[in-house]
C-alpha atoms as a PDB file:
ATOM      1  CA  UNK A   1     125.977 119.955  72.299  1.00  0.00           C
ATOM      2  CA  UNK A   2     122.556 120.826  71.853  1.00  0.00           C
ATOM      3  CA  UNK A   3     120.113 117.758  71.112  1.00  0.00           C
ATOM      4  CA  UNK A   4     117.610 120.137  69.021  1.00  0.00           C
ATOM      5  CA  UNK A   5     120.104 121.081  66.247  1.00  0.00           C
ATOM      6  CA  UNK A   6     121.923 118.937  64.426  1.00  0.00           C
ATOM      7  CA  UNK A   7     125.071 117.509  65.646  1.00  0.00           C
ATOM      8  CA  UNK A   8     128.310 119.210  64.641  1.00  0.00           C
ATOM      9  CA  UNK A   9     131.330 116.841  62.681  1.00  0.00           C
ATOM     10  CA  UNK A  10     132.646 113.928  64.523  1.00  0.00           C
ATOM     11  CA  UNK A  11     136.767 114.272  64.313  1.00  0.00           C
ATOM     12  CA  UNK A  12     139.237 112.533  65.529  1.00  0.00           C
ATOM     13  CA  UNK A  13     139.664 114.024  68.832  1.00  0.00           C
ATOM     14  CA  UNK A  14     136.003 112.733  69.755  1.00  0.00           C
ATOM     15  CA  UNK A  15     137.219 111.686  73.371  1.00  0.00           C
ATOM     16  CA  UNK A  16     138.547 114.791  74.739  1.00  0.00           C
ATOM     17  CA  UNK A  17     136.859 117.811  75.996  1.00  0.00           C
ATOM     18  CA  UNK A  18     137.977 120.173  73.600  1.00  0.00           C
ATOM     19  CA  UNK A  19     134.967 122.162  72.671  1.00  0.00           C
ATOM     20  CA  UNK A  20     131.409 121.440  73.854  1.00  0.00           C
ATOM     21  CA  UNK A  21     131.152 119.466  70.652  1.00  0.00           C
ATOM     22  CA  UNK A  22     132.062 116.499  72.081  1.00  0.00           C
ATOM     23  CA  UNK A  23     130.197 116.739  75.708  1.00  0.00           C
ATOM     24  CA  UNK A  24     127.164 114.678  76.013  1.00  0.00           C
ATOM     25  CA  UNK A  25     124.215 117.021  76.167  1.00  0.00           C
ATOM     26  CA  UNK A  26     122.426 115.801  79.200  1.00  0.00           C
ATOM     27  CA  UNK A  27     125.109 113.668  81.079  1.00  0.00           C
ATOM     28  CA  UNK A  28     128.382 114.899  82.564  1.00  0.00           C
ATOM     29  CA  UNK A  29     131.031 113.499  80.189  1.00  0.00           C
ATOM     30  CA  UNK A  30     132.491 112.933  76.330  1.00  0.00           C
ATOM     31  CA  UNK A  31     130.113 110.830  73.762  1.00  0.00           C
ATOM     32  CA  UNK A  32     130.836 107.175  74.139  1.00  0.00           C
ATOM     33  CA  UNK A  33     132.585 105.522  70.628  1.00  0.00           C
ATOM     34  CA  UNK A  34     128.843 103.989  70.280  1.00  0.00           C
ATOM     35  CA  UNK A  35     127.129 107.630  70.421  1.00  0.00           C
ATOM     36  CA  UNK A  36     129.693 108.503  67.901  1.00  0.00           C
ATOM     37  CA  UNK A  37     129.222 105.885  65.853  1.00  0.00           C
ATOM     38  CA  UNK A  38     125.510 106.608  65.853  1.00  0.00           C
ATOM     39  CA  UNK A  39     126.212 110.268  64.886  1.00  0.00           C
ATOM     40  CA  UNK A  40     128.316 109.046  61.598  1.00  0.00           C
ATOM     41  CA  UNK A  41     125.598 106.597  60.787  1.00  0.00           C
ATOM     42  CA  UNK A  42     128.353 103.439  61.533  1.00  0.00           C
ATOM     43  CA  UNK A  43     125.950 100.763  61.835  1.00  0.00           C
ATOM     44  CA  UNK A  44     125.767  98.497  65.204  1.00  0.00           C
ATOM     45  CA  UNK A  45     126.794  95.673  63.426  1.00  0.00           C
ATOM     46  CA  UNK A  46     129.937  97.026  61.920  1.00  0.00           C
ATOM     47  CA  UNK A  47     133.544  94.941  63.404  1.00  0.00           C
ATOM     48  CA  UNK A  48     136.161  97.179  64.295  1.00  0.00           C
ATOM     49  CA  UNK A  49     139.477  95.845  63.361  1.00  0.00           C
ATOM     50  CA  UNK A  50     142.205  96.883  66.370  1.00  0.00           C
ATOM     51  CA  UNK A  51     145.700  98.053  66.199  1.00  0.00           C
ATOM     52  CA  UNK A  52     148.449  96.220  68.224  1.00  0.00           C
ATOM     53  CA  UNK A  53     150.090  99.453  68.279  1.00  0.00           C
ATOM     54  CA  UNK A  54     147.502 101.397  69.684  1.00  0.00           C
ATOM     55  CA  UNK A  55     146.870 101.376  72.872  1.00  0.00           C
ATOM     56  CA  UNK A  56     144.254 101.715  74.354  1.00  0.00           C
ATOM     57  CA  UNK A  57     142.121 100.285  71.264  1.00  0.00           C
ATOM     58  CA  UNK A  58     139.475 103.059  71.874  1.00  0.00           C
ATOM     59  CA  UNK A  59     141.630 105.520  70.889  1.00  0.00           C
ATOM     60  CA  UNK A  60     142.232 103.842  67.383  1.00  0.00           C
ATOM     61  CA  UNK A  61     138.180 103.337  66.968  1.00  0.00           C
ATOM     62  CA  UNK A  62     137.765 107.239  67.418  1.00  0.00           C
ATOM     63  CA  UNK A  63     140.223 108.133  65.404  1.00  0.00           C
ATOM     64  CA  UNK A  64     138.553 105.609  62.797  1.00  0.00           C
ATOM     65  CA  UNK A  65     135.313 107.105  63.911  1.00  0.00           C
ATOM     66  CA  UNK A  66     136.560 110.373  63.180  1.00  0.00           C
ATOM     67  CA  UNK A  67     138.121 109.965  59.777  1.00  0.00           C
ATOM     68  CA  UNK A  68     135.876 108.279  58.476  1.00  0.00           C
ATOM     69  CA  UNK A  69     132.633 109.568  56.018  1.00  0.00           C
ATOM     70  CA  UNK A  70     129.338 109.280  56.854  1.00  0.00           C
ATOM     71  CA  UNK A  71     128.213 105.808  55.500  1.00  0.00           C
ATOM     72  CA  UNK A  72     124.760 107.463  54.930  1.00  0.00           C
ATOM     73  CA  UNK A  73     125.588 110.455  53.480  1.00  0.00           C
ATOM     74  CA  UNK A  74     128.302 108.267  51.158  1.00  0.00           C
ATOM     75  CA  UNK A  75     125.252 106.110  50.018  1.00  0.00           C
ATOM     76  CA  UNK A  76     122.830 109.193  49.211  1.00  0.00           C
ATOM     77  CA  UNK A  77     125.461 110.959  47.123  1.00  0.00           C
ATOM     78  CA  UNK A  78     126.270 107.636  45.468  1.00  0.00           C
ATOM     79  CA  UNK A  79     122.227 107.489  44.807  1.00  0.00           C
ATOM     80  CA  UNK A  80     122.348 110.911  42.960  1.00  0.00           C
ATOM     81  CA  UNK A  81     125.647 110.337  40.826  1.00  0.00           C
ATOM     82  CA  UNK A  82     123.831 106.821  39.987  1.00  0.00           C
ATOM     83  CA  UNK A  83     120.121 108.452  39.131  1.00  0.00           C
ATOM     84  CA  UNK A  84     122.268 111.352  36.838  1.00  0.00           C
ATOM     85  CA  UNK A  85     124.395 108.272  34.878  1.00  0.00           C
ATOM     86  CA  UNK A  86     121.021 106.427  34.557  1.00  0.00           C
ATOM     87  CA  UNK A  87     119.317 109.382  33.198  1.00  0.00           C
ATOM     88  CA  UNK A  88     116.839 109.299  35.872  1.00  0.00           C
ATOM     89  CA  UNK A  89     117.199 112.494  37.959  1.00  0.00           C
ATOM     90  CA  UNK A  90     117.219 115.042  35.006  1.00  0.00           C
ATOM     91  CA  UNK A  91     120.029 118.068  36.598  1.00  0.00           C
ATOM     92  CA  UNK A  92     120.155 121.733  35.777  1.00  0.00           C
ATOM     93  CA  UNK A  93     122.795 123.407  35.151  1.00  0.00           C
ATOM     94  CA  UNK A  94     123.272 126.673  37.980  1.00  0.00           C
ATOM     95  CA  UNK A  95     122.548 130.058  36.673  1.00  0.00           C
ATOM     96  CA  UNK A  96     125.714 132.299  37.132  1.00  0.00           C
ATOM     97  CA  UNK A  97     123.364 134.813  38.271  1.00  0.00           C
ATOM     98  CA  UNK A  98     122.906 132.507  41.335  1.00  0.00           C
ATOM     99  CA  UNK A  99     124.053 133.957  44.344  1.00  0.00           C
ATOM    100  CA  UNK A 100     126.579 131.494  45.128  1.00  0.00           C
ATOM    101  CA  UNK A 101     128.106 131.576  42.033  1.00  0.00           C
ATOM    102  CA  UNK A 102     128.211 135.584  42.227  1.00  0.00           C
ATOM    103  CA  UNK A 103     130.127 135.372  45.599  1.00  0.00           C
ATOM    104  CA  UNK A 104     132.549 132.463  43.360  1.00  0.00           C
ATOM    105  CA  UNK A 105     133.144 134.766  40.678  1.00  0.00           C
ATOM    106  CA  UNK A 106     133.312 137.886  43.139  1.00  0.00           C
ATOM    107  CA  UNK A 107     136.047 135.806  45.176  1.00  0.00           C
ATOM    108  CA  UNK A 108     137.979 134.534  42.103  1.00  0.00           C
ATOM    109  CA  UNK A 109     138.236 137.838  41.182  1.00  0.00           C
ATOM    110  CA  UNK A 110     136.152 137.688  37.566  1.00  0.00           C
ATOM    111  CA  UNK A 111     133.001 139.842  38.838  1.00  0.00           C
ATOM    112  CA  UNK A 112     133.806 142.834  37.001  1.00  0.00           C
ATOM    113  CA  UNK A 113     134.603 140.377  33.660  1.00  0.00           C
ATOM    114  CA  UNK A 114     131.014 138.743  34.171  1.00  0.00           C
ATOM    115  CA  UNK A 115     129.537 142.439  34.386  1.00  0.00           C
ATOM    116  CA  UNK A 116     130.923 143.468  31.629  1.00  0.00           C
ATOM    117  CA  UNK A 117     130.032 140.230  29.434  1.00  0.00           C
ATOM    118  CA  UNK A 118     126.583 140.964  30.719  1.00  0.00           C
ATOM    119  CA  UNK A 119     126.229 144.411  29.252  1.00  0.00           C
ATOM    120  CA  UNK A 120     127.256 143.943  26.267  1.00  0.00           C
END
């Protein structure tokens, strides 16, 4: 993992050494449950319930780890969709000469239809 990018997804196989995702990127071994935590923005504070089932319990905290979203990213989103109801962030509607949508329509298979709506 390199500590000058951003960190790639947490999933649920955050304790194994599958991919160099998941190696700490100065010390010799997998990211702790905490450093996961961190990563998803789970704060400190948060109680983690355990499963009798499970066992050892860390296993059932990184799966929870990695299933769950982003408490951060969860409240920003939740922000915008809150500001657009209010009428306080005014949104624009996306050109469909935008490049992503051109690649959409292009994919979709209606590129040649917009074209030809275009020209005429």
């Amino acid at each position: 993992m390199n500590p000058y990018s951003p960190a790639p997804a947490v999933t649920t196989a955050n304790g194994s050494i599958g991919s160099s995702t998941t190696i700490h990127p100065v010390e010799n071994r997998v990211l702790s449950a905490r450093e996961c935590c961190h990563l998803q923005t789970i704060p400190n504070e948060f109680q983690w319930q355990s499963d009798p089932s499970d066992r050892p319990e860390t296993h059932f905290v990184r799966r929870m780890i990695g299933e769950a979203v982003p408490p951060r990213f969860t409240e920003l989103h939740g922000n915008s969709i809150l500001g657009v109801l209010e009428e306080k962030v005014a949104i624009g509607s996306i050109s469909l000469m935008n490049e992503r949508c051109q690649r959409v329509l292009l994919k979709i298979g209606l590129q040649s239809e917009f074209d030809r709506a275009v020209r005429i």
